[in-house]
Protein backbone atom coordinates (compact mmCIF):
# COMPACT_ATOMS: atom_id res chain seq x y z
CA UNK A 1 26.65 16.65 75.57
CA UNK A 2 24.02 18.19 73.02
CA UNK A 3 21.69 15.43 74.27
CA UNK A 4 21.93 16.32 77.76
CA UNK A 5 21.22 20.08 77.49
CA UNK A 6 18.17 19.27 75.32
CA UNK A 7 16.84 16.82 77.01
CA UNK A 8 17.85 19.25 80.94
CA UNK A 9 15.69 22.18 78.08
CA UNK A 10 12.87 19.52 78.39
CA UNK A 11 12.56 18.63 81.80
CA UNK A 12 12.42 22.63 82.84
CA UNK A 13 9.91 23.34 80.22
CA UNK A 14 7.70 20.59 81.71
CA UNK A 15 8.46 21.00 84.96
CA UNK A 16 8.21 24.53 85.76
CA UNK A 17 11.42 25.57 86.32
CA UNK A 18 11.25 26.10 89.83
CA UNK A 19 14.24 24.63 91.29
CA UNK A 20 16.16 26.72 88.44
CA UNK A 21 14.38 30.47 89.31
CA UNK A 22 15.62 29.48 92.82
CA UNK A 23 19.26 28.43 91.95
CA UNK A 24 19.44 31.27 89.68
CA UNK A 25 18.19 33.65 92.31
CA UNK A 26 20.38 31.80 95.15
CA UNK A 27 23.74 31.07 93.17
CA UNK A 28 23.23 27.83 93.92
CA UNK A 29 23.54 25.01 91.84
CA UNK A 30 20.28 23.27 90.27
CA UNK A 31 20.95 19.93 90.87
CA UNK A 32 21.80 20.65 94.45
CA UNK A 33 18.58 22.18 94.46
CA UNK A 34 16.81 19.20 93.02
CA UNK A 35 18.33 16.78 95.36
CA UNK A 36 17.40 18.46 98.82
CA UNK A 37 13.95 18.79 97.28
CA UNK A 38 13.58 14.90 96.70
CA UNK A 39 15.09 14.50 100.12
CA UNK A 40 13.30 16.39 101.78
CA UNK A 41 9.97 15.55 100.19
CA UNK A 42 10.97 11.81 101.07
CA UNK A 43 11.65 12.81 104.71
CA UNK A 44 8.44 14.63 105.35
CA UNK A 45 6.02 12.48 103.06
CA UNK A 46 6.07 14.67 100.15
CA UNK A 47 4.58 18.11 102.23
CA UNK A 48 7.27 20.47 99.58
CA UNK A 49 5.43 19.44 96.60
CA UNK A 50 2.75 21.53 97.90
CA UNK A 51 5.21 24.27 98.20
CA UNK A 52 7.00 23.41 94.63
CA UNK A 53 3.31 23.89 93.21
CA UNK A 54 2.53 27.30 94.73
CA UNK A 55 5.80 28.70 93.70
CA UNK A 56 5.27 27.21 90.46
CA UNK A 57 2.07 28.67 90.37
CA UNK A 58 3.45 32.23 90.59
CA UNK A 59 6.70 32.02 88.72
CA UNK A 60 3.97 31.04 85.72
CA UNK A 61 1.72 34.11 87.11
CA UNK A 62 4.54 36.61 86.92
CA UNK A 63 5.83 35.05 82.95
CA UNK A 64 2.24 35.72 82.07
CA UNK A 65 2.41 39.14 83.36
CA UNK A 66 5.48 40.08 81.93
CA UNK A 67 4.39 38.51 78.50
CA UNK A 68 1.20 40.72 78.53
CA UNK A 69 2.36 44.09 79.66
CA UNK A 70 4.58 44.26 76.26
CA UNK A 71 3.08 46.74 74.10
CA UNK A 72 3.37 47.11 69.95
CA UNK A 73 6.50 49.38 70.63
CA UNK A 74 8.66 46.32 72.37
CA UNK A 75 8.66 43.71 69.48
């Protein structure tokens, strides 16, 4: 069980963490997420990836944002 929450840790780290900002923000369950994303990218010759790189684009954008508005007073 350890494994398989390190290794889930991984995967987001490398791979954005898109489908989880939009499960988390949804209620909806990641791996739900994660399947109608492979199905539809499958069904439409892979036109969401575009979309899973834009929104991956700004969910970075807004981290780095957050990160560098902190001021000496926050730590």
């Amino acid at each position: 069980m350890a494994e398989e929450k390190q290794f889930r840790h991984i995967v987001e780290q490398h791979a954005f963490g898109v489908c989880t900002a939009i499960g988390d923000k949804l209620n909806i369950s990641v791996g739900r997420i994660r399947m109608y994303f492979i199905y539809a990218s499958f069904l439409t010759f892979g036109s969401p990836v575009i979309l899973y790189l834009i929104l991956a684009f700004f969910l970075n954008l807004r981290a780095y944002i957050r990160e560098r508005d902190r001021s000496v007073w926050d730590l």
